[in-house]
PDB file of N, CA and C in Angstrom:
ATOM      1  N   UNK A   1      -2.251  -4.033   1.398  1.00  0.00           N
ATOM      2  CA  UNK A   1      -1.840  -2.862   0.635  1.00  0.00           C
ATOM      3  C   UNK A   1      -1.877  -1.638   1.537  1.00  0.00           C
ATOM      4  N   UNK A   2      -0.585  -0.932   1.492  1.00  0.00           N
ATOM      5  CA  UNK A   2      -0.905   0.096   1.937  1.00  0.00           C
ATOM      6  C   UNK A   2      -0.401   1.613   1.875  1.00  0.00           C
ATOM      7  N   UNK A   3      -1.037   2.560   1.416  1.00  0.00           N
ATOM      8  CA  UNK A   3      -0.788   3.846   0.359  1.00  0.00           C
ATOM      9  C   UNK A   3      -0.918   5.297   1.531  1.00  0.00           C
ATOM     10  N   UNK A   4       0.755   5.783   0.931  1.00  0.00           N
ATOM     11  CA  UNK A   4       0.589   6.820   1.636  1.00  0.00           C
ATOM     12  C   UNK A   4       0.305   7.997   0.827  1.00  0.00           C
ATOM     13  N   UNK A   5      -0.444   9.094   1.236  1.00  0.00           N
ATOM     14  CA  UNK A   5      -0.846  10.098   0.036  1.00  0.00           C
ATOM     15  C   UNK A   5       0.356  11.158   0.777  1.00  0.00           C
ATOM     16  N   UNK A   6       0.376  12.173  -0.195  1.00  0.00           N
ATOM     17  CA  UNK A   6       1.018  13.461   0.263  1.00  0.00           C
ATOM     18  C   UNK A   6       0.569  14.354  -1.310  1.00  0.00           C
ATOM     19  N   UNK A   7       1.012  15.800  -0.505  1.00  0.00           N
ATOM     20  CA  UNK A   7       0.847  16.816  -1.860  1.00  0.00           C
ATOM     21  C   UNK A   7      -0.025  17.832  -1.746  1.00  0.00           C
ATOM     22  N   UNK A   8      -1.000  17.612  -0.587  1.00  0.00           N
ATOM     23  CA  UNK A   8      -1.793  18.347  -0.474  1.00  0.00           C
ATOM     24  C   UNK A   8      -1.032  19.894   0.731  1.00  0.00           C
ATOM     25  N   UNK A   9      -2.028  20.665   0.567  1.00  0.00           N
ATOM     26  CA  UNK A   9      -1.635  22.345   0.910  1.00  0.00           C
ATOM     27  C   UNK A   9      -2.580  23.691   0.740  1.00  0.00           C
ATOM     28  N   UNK A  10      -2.097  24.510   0.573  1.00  0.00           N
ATOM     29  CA  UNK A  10      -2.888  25.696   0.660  1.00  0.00           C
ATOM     30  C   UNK A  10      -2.613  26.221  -0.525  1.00  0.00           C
ATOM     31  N   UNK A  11      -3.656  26.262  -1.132  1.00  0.00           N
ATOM     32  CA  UNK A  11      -2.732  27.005  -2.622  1.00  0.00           C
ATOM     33  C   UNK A  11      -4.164  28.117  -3.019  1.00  0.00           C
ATOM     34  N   UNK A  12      -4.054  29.024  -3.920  1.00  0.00           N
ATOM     35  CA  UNK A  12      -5.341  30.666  -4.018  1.00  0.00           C
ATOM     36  C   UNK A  12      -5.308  29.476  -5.157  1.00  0.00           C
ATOM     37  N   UNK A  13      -6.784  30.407  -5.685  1.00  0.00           N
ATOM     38  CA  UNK A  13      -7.879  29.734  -6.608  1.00  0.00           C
ATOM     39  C   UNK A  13      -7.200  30.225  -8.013  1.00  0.00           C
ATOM     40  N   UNK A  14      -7.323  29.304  -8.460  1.00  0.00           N
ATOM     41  CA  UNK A  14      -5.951  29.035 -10.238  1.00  0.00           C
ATOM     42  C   UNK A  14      -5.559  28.308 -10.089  1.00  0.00           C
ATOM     43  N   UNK A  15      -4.536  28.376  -8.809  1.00  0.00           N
ATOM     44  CA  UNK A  15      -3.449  27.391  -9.138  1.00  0.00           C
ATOM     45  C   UNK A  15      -3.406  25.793  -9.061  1.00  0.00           C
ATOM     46  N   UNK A  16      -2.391  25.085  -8.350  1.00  0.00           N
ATOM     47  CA  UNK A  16      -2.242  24.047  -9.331  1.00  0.00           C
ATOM     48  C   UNK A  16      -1.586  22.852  -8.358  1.00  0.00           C
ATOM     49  N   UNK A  17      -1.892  22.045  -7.702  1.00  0.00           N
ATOM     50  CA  UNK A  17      -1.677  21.330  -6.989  1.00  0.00           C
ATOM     51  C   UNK A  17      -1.376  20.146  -7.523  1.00  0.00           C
ATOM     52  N   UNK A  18      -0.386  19.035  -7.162  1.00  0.00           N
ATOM     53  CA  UNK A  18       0.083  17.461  -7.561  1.00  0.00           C
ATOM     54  C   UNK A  18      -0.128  16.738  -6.306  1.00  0.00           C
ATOM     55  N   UNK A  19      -0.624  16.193  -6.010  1.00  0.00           N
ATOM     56  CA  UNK A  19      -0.527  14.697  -5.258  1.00  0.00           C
ATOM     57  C   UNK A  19      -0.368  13.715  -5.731  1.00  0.00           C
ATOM     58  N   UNK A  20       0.252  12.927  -4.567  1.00  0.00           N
ATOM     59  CA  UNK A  20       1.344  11.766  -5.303  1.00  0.00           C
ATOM     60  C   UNK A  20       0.712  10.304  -3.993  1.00  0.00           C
ATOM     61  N   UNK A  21       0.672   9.544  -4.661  1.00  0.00           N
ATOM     62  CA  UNK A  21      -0.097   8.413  -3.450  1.00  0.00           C
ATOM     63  C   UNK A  21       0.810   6.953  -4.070  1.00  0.00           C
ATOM     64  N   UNK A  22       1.599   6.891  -3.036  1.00  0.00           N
ATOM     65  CA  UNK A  22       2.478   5.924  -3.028  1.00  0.00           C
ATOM     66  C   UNK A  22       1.859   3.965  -2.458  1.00  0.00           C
ATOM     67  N   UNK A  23       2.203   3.398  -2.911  1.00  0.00           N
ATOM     68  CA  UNK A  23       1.398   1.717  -2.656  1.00  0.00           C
ATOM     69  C   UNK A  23       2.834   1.172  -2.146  1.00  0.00           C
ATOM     70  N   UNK A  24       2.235   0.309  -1.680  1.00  0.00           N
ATOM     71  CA  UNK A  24       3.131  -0.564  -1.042  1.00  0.00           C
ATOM     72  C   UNK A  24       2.506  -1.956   0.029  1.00  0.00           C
ATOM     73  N   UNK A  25       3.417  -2.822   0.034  1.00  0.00           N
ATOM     74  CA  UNK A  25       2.994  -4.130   0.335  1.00  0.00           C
ATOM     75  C   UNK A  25       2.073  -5.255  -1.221  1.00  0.00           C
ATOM     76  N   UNK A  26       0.801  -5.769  -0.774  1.00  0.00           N
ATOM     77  CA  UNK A  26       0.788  -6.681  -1.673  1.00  0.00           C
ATOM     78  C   UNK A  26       0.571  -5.725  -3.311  1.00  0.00           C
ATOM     79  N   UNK A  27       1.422  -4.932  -3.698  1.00  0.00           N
ATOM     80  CA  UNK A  27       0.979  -4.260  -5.017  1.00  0.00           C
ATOM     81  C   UNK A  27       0.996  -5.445  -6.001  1.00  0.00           C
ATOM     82  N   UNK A  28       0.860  -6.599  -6.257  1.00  0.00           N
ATOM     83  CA  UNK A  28       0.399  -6.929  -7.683  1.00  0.00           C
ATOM     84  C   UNK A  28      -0.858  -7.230  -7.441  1.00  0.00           C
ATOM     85  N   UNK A  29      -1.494  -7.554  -6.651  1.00  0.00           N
ATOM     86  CA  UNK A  29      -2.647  -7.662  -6.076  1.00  0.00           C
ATOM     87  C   UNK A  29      -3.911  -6.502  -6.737  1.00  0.00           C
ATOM     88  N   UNK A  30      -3.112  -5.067  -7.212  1.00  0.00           N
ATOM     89  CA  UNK A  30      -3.790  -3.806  -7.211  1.00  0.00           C
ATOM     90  C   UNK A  30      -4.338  -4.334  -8.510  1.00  0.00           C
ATOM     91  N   UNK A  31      -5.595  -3.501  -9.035  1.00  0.00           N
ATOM     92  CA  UNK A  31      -6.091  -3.966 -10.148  1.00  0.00           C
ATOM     93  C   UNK A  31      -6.114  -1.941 -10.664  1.00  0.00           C
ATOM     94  N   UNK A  32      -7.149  -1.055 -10.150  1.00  0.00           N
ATOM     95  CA  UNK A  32      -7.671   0.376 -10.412  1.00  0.00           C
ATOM     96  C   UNK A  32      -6.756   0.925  -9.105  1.00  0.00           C
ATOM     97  N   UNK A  33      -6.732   2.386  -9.762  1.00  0.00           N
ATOM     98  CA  UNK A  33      -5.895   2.916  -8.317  1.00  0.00           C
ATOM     99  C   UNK A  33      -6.955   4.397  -8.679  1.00  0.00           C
ATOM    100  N   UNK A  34      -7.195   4.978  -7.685  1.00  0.00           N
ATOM    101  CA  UNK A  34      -8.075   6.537  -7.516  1.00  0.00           C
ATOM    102  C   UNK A  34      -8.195   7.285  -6.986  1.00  0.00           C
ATOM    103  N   UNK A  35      -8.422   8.509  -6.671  1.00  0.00           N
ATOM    104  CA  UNK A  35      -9.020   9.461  -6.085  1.00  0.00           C
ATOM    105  C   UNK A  35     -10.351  10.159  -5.382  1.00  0.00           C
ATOM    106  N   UNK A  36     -10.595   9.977  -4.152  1.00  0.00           N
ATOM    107  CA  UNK A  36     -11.756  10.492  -3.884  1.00  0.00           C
ATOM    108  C   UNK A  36     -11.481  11.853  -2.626  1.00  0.00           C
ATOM    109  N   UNK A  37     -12.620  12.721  -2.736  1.00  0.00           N
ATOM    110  CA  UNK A  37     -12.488  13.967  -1.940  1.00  0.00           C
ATOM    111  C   UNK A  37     -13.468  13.990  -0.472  1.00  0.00           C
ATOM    112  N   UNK A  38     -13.621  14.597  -0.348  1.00  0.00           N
ATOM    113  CA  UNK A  38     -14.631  14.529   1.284  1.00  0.00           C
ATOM    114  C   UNK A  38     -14.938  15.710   1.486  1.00  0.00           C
ATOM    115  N   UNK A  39     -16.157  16.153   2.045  1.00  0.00           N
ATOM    116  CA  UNK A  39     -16.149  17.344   2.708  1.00  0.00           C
ATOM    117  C   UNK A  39     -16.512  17.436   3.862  1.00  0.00           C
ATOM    118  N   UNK A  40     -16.496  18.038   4.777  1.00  0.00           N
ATOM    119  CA  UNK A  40     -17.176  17.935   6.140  1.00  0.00           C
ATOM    120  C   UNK A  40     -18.763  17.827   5.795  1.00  0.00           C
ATOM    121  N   UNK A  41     -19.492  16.834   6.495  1.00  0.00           N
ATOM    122  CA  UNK A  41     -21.187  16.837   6.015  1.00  0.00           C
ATOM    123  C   UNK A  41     -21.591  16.321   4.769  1.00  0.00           C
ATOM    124  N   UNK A  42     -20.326  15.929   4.322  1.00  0.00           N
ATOM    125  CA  UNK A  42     -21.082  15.151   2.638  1.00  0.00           C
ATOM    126  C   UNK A  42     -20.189  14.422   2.601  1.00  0.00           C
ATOM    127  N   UNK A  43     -20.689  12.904   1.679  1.00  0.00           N
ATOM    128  CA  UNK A  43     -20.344  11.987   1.037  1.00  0.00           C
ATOM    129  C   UNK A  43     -19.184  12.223   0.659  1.00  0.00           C
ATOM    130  N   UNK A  44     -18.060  11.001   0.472  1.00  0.00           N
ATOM    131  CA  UNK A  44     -16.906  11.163  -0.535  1.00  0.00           C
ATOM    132  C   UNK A  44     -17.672  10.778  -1.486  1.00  0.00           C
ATOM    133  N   UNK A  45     -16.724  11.628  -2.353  1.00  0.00           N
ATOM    134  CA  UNK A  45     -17.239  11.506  -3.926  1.00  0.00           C
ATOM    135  C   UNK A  45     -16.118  11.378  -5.044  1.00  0.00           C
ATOM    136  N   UNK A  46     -16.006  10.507  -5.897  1.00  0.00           N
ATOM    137  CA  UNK A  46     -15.161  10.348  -6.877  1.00  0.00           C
ATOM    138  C   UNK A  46     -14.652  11.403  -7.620  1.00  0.00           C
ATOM    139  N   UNK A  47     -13.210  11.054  -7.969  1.00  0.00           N
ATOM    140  CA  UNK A  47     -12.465  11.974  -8.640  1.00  0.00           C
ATOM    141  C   UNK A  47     -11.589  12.066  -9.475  1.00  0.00           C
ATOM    142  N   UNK A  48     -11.076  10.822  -9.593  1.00  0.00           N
ATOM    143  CA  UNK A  48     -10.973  10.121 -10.916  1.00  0.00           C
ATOM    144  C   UNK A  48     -10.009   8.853 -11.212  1.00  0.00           C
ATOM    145  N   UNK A  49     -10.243   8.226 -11.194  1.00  0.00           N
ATOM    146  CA  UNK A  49      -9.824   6.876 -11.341  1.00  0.00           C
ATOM    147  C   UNK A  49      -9.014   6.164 -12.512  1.00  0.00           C
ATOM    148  N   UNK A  50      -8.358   5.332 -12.640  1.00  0.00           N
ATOM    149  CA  UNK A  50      -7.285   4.867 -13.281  1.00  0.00           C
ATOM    150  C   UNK A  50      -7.707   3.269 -13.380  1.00  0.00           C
ATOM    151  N   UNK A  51      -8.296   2.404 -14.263  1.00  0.00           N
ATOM    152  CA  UNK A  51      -8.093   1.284 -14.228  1.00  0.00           C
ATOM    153  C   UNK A  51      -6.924   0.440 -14.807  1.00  0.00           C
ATOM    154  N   UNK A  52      -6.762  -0.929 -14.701  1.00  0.00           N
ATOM    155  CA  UNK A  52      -5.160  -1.139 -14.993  1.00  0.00           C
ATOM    156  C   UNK A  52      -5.860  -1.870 -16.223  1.00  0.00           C
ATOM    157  N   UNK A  53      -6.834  -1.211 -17.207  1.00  0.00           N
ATOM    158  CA  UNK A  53      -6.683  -1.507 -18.405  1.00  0.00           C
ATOM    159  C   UNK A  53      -6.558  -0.218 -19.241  1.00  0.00           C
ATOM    160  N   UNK A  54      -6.010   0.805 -18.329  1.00  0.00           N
ATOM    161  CA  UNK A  54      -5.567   2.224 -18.787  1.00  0.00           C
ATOM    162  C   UNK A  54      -6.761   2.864 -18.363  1.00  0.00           C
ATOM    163  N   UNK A  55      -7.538   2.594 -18.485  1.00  0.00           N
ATOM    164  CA  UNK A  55      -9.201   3.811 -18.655  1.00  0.00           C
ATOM    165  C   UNK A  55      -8.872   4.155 -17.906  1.00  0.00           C
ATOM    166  N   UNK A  56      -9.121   5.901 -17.885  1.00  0.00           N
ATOM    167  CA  UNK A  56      -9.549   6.988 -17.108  1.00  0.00           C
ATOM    168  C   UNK A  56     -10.617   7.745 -17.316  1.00  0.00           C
ATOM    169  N   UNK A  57     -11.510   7.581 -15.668  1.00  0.00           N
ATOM    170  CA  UNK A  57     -12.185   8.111 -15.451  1.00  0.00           C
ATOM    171  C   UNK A  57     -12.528   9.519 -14.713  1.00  0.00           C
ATOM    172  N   UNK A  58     -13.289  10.318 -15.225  1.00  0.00           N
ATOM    173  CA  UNK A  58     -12.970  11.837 -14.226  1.00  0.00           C
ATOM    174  C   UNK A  58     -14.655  12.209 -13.622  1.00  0.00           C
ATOM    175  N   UNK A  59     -14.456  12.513 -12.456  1.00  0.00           N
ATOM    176  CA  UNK A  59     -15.517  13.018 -12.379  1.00  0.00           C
ATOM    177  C   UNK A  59     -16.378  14.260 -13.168  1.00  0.00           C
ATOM    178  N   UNK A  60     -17.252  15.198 -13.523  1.00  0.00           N
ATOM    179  CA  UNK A  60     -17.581  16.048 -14.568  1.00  0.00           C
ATOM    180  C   UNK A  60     -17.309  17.693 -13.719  1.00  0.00           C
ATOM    181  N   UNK A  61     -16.889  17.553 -12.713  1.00  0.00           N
ATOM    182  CA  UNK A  61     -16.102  18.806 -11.856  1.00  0.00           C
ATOM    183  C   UNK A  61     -14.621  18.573 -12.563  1.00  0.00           C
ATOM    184  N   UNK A  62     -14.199  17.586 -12.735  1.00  0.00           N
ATOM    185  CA  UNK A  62     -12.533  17.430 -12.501  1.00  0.00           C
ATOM    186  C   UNK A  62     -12.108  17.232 -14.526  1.00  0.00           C
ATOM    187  N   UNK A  63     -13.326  17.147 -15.000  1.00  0.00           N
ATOM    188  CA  UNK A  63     -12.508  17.130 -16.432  1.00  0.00           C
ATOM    189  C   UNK A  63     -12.369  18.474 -16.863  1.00  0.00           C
ATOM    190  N   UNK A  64     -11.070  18.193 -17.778  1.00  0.00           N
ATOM    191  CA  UNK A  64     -10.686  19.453 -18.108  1.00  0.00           C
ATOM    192  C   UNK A  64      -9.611  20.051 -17.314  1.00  0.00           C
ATOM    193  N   UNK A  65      -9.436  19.737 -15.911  1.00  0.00           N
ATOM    194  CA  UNK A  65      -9.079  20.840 -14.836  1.00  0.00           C
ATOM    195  C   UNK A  65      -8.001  19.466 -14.360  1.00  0.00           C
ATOM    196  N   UNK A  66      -8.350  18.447 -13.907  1.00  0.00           N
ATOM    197  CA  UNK A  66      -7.601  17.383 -13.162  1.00  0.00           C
ATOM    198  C   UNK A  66      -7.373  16.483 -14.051  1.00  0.00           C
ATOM    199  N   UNK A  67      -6.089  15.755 -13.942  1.00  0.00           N
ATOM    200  CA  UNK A  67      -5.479  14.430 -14.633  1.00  0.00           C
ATOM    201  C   UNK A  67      -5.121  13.678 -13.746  1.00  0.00           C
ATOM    202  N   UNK A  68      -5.378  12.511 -13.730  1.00  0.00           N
ATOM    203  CA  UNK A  68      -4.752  11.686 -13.121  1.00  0.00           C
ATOM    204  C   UNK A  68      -3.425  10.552 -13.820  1.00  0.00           C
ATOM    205  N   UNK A  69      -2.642   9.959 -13.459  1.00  0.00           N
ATOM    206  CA  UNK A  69      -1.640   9.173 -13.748  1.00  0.00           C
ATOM    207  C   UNK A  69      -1.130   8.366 -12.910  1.00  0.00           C
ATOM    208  N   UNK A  70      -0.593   7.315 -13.407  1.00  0.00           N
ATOM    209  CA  UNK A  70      -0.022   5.962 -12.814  1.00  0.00           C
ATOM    210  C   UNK A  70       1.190   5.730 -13.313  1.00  0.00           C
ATOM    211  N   UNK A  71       2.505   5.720 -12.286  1.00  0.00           N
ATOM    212  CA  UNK A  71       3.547   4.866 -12.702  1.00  0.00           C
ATOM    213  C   UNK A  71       3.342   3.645 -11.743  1.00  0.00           C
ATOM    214  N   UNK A  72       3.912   3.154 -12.748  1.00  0.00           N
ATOM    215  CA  UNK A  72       3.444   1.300 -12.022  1.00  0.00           C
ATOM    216  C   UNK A  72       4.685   0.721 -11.921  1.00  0.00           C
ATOM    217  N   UNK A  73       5.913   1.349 -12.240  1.00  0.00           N
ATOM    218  CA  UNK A  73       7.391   1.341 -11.956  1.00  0.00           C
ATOM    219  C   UNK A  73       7.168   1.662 -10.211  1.00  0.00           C
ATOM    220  N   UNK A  74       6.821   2.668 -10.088  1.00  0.00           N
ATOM    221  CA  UNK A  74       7.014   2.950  -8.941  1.00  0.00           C
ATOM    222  C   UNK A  74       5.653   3.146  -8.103  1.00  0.00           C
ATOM    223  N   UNK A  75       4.825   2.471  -8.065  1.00  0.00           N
ATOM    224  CA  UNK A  75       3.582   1.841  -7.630  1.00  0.00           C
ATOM    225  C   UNK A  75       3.180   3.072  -7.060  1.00  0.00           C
ATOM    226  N   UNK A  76       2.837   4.219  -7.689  1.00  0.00           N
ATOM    227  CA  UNK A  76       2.005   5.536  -7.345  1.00  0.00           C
ATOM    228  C   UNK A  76       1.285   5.854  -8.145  1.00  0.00           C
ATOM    229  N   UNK A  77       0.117   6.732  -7.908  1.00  0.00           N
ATOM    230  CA  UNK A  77      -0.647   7.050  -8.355  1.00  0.00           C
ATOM    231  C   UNK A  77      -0.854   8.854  -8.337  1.00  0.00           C
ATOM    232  N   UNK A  78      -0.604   9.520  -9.307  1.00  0.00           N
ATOM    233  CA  UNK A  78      -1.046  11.182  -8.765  1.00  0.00           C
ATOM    234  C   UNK A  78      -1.993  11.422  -9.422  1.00  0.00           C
ATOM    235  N   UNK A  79      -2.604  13.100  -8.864  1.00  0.00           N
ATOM    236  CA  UNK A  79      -3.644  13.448  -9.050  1.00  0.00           C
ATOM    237  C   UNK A  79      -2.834  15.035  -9.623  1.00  0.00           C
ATOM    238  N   UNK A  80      -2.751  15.481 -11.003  1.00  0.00           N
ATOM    239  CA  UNK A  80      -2.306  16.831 -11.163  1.00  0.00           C
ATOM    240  C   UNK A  80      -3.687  18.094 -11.157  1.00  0.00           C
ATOM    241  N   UNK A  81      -3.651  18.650 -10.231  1.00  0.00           N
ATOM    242  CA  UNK A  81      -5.223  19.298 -10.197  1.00  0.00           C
ATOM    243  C   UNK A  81      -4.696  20.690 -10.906  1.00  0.00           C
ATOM    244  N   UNK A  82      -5.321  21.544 -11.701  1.00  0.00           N
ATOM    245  CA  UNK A  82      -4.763  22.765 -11.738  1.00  0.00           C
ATOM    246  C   UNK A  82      -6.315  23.449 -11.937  1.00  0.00           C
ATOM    247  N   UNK A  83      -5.764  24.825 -12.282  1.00  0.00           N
ATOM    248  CA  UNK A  83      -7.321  25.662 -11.941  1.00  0.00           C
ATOM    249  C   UNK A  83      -7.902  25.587 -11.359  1.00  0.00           C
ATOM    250  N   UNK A  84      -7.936  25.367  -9.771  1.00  0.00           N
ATOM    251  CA  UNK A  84      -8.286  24.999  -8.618  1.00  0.00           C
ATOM    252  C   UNK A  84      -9.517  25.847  -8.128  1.00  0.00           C
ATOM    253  N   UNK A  85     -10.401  25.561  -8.013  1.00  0.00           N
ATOM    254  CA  UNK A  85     -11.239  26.367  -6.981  1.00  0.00           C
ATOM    255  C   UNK A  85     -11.645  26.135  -5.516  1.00  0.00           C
ATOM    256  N   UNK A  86     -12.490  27.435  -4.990  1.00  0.00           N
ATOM    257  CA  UNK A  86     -12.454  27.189  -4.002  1.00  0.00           C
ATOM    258  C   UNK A  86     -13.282  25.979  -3.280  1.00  0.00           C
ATOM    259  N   UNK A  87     -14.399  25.797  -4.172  1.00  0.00           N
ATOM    260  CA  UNK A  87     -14.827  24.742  -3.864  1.00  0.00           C
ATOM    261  C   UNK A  87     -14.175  23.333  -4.399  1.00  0.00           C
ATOM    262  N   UNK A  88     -12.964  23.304  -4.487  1.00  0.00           N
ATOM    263  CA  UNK A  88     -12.126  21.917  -4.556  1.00  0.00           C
ATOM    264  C   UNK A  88     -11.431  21.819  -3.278  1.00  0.00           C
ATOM    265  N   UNK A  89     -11.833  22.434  -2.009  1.00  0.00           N
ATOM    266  CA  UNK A  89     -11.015  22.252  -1.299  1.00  0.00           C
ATOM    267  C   UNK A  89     -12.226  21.381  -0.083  1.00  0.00           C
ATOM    268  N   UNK A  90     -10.922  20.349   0.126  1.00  0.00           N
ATOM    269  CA  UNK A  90     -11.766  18.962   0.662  1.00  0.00           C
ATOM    270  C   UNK A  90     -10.232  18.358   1.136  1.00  0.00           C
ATOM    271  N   UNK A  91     -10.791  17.184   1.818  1.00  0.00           N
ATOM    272  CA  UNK A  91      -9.610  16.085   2.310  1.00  0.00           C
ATOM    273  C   UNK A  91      -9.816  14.974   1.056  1.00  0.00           C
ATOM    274  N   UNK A  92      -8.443  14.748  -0.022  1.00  0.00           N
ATOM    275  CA  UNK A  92      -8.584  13.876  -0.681  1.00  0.00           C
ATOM    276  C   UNK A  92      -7.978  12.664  -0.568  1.00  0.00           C
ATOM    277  N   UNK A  93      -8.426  11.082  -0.787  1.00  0.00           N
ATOM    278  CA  UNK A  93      -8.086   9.956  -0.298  1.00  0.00           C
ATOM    279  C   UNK A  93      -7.934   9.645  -1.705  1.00  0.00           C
ATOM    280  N   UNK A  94      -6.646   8.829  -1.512  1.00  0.00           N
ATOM    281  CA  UNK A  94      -6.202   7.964  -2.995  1.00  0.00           C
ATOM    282  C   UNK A  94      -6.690   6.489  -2.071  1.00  0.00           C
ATOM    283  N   UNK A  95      -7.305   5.395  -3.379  1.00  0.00           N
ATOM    284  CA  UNK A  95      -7.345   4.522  -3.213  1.00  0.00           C
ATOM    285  C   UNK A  95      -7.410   3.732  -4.133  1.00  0.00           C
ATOM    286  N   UNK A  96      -7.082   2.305  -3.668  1.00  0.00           N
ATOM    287  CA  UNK A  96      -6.642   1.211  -4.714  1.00  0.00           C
ATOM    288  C   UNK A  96      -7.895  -0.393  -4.447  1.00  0.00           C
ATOM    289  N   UNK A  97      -7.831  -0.930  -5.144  1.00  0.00           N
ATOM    290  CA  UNK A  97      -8.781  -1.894  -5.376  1.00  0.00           C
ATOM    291  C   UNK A  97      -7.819  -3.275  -6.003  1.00  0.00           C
ATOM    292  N   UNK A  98      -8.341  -4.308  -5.339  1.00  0.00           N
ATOM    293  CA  UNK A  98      -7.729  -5.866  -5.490  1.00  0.00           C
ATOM    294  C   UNK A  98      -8.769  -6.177  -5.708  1.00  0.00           C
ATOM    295  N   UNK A  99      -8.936  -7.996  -6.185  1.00  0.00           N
ATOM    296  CA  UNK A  99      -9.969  -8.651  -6.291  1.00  0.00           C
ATOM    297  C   UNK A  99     -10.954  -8.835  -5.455  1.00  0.00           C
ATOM    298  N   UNK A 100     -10.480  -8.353  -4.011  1.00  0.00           N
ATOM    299  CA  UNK A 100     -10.759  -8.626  -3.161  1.00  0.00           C
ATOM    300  C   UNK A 100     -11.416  -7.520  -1.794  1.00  0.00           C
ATOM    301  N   UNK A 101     -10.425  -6.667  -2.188  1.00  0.00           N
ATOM    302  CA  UNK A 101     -10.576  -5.670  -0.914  1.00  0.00           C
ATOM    303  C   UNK A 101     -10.326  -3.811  -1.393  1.00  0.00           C
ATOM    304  N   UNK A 102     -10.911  -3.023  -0.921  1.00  0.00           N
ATOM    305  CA  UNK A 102     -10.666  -1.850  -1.210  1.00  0.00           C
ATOM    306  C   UNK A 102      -9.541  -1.192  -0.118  1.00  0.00           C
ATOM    307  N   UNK A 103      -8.541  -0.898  -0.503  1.00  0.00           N
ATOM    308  CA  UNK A 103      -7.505   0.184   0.284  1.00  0.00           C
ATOM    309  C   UNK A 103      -7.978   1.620   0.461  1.00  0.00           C
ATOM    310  N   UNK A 104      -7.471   2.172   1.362  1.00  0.00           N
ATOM    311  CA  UNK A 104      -7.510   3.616   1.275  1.00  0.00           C
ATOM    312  C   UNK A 104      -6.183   4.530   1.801  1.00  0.00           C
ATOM    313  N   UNK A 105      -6.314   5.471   1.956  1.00  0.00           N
ATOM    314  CA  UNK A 105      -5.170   6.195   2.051  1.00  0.00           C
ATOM    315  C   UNK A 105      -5.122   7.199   3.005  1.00  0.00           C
ATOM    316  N   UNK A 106      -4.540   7.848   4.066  1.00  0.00           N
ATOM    317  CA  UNK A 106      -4.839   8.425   5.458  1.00  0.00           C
ATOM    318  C   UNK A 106      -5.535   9.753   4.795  1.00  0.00           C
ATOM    319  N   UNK A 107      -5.714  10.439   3.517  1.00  0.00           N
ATOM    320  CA  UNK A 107      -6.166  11.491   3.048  1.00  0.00           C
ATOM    321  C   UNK A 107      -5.062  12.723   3.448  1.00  0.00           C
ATOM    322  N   UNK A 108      -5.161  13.783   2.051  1.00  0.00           N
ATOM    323  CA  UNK A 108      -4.478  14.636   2.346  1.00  0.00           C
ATOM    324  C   UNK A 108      -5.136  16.090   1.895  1.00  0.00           C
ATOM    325  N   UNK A 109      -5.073  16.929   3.094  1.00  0.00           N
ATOM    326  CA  UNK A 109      -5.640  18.026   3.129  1.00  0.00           C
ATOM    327  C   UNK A 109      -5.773  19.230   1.731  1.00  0.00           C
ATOM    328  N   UNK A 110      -6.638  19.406   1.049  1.00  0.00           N
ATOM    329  CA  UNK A 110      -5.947  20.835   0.053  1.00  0.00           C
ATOM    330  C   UNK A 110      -7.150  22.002   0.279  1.00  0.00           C
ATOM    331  N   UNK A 111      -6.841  23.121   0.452  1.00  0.00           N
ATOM    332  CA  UNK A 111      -7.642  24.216   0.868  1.00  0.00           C
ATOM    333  C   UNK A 111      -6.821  25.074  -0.270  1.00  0.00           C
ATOM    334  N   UNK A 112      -8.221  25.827  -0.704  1.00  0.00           N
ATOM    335  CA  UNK A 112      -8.171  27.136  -1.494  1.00  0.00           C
ATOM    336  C   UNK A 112      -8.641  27.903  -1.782  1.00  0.00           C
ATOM    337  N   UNK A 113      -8.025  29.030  -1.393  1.00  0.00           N
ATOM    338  CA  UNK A 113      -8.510  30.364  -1.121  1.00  0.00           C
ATOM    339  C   UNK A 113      -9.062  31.357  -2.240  1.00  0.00           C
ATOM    340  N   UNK A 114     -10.170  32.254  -2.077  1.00  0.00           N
ATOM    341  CA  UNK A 114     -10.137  32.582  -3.046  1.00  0.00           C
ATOM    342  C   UNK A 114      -9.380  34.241  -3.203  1.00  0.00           C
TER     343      UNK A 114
END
């Protein structure tokens, strides 16, 4: 499996960012597809996840503020973030999960200013 992210950017504190994380290769294989963030010096940390029995999960920073969604037509996964703060700005990795193995995604940058 293998997922390219994009979407990420520079956007001031409000606004409203989409990332879009595209799959490809063995996709029936995928079971959950998700989101995680990074910061320099800390842990990635979850951000909200999609299982393919629908459940969505959000981290308790990201409810309210972030949605996530799955077309499975077109084997992507986005992340619609809005009301952004400055502390949401991190390198975020979409990733996907098989029976077997965890994917990840080269991560895509979002910084925001306040």
């Amino acid at each position: 499996v293998q997922l390219q992210a994009s979407g990420g950017g520079l956007v001031q504190a409000g606004g409203s960012l989409r990332l879009s994380c595209a799959a490809s290769g063995s996709i029936f294989s995928i079971t959950d597809m998700g989101w995680y963030r990074q910061v320099p010096g800390k842990e990635r940390e979850l951000v909200a996840l999609s299982t393919q029995s629908g459940r969505l999960n959000y981290a308790e920073f990201a409810k309210g503020r972030f949605t996530i969604s799955r077309d499975n037509a077109k084997n992507t996964v986005y992340l619609q973030m809005n009301s952004l703060k400055p502390e949401d700005t991190a390198v975020y990795y979409c990733n996907a999960y098989t029976m077997g193995a965890t994917y990840w995604g080269q991560g895509t940058l979002v910084t925001v200013s306040s």
